[in-house]
N, C-alpha and C. Protein backbone atom coordinates (compact mmCIF):
# COMPACT_ATOMS: atom_id res chain seq x y z
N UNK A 1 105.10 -88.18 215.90
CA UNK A 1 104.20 -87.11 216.31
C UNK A 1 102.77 -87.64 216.27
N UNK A 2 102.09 -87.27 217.69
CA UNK A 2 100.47 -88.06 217.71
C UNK A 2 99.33 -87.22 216.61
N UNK A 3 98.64 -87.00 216.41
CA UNK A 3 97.51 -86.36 215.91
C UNK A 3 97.25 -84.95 215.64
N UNK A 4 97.19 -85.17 217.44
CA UNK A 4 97.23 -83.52 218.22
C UNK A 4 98.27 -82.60 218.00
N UNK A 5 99.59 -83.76 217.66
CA UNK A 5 100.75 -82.20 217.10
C UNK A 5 100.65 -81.75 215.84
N UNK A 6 99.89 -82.96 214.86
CA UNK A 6 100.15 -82.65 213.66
C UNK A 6 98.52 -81.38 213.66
N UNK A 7 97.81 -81.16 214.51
CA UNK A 7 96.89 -80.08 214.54
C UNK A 7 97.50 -79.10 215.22
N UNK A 8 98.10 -79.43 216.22
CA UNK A 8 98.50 -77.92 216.99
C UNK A 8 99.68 -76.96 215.88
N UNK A 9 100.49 -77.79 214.66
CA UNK A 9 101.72 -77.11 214.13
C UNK A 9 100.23 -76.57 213.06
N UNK A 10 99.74 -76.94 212.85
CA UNK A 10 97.77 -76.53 211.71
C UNK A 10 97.82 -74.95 212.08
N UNK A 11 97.35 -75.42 213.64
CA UNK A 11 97.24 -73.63 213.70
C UNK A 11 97.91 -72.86 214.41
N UNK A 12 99.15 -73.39 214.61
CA UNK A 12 100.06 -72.68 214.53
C UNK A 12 100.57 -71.50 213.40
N UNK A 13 100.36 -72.47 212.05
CA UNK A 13 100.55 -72.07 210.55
C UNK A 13 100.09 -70.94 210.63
N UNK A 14 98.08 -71.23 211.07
CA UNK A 14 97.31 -70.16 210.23
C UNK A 14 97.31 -68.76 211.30
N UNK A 15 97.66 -69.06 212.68
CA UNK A 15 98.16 -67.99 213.90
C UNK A 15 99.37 -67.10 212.80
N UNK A 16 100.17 -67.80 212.12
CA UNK A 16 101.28 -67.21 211.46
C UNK A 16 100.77 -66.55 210.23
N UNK A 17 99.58 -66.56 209.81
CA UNK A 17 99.25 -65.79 208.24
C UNK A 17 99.25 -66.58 207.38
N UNK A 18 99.26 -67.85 207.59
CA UNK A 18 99.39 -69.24 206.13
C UNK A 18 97.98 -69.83 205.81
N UNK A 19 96.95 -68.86 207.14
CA UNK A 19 95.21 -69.54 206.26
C UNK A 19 95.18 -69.63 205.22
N UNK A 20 95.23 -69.08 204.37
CA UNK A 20 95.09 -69.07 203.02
C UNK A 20 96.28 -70.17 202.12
N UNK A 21 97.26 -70.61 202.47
CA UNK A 21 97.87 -71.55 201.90
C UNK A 21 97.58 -73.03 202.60
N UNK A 22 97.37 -73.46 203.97
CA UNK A 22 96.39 -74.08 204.43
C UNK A 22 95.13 -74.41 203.65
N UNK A 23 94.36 -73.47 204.02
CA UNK A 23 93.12 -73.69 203.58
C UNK A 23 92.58 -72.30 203.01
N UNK A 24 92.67 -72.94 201.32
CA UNK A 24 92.60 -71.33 200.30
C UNK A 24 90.84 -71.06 200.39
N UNK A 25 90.16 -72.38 200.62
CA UNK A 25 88.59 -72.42 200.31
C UNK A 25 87.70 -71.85 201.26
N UNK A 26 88.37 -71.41 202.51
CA UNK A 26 87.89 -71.34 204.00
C UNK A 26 88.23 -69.60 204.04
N UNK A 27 87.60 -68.84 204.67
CA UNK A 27 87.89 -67.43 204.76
C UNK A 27 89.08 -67.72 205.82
N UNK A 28 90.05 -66.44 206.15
CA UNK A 28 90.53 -66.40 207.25
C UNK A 28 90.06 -66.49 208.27
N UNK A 29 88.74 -65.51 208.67
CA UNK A 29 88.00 -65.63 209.93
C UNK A 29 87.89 -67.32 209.94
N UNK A 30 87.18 -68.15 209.33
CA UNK A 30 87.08 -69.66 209.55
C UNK A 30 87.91 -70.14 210.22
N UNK A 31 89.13 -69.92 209.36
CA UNK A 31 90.49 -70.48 209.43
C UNK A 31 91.14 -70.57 211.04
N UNK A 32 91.03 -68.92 211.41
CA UNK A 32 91.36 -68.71 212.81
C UNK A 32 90.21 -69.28 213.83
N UNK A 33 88.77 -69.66 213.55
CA UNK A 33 88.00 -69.91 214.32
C UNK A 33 88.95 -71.02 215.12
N UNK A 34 88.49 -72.18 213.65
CA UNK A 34 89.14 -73.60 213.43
C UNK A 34 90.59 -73.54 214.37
N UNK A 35 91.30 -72.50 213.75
CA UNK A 35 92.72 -72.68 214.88
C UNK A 35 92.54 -72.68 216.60
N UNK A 36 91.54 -71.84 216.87
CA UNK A 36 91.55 -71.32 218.38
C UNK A 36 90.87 -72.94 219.12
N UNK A 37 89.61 -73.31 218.17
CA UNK A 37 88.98 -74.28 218.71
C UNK A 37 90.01 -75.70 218.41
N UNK A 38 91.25 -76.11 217.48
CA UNK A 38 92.59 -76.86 217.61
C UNK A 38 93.31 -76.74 218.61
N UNK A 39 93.86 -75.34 219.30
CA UNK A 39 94.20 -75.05 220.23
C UNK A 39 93.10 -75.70 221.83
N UNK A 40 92.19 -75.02 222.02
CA UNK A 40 91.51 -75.69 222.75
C UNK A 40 91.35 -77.15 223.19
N UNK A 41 91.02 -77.76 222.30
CA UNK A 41 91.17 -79.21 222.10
C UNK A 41 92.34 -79.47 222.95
N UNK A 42 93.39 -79.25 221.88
CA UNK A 42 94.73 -79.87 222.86
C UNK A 42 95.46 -79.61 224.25
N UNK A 43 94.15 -78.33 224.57
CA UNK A 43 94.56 -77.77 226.05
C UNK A 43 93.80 -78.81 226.78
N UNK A 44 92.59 -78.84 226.76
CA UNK A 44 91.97 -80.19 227.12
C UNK A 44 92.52 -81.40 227.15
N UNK A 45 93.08 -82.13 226.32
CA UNK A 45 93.39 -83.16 225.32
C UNK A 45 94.66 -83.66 227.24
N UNK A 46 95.38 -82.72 226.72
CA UNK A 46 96.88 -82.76 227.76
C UNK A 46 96.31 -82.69 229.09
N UNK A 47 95.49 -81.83 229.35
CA UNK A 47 95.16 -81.79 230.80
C UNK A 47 94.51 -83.05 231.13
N UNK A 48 93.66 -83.15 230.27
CA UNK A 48 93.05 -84.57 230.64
C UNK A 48 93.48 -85.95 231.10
N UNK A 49 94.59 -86.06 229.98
CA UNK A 49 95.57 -86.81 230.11
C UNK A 49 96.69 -86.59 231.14
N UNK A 50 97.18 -85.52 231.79
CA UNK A 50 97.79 -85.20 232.65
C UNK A 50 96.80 -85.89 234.66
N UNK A 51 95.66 -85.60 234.26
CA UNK A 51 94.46 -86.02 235.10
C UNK A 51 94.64 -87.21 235.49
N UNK A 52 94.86 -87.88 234.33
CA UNK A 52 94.20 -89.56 234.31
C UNK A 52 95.27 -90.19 235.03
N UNK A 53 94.65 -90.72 236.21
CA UNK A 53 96.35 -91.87 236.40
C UNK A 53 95.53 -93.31 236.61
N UNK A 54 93.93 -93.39 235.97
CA UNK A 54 93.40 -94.45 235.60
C UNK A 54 93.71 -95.33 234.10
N UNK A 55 93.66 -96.17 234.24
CA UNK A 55 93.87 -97.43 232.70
C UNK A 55 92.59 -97.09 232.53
N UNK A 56 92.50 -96.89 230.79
CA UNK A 56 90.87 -97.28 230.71
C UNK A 56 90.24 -98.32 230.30
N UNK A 57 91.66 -99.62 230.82
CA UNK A 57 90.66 -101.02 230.52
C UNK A 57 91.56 -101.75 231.87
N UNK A 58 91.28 -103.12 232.04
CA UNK A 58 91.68 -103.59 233.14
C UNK A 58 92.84 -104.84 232.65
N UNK A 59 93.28 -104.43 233.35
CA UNK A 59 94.97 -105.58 233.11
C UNK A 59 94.87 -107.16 233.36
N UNK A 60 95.48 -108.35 232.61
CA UNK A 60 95.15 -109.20 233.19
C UNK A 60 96.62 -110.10 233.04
């Protein structure tokens, strides 16, 4: 699993009510900010990558 899954199952958790076992130090509101803007990311993240049918270095 890359990065991005081990963030997307993150806020998945705290979407499920586990902010607080996650992250006890962070209010919920935080918690869910943090989740929506994890989510985001990886909507980006995939599309982007779905985009690219460039190398981003050159082959030799």
């Amino acid at each position: 699993m890359n990065g991005m899954g081990v963030f997307n199952k993150i806020a998945d958790a705290i979407f499920n009510g586990k902010a607080k076992d996650i992250y006890p130090e962070n209010s919920e509101e935080e918690s869910l900010i943090f989740a929506e803007e994890i989510k985001k990311t990886v909507k980006r993240r995939v599309r982007n990558d779905s985009n690219s049918n460039k190398k981003p270095y050159k082959e030799i």
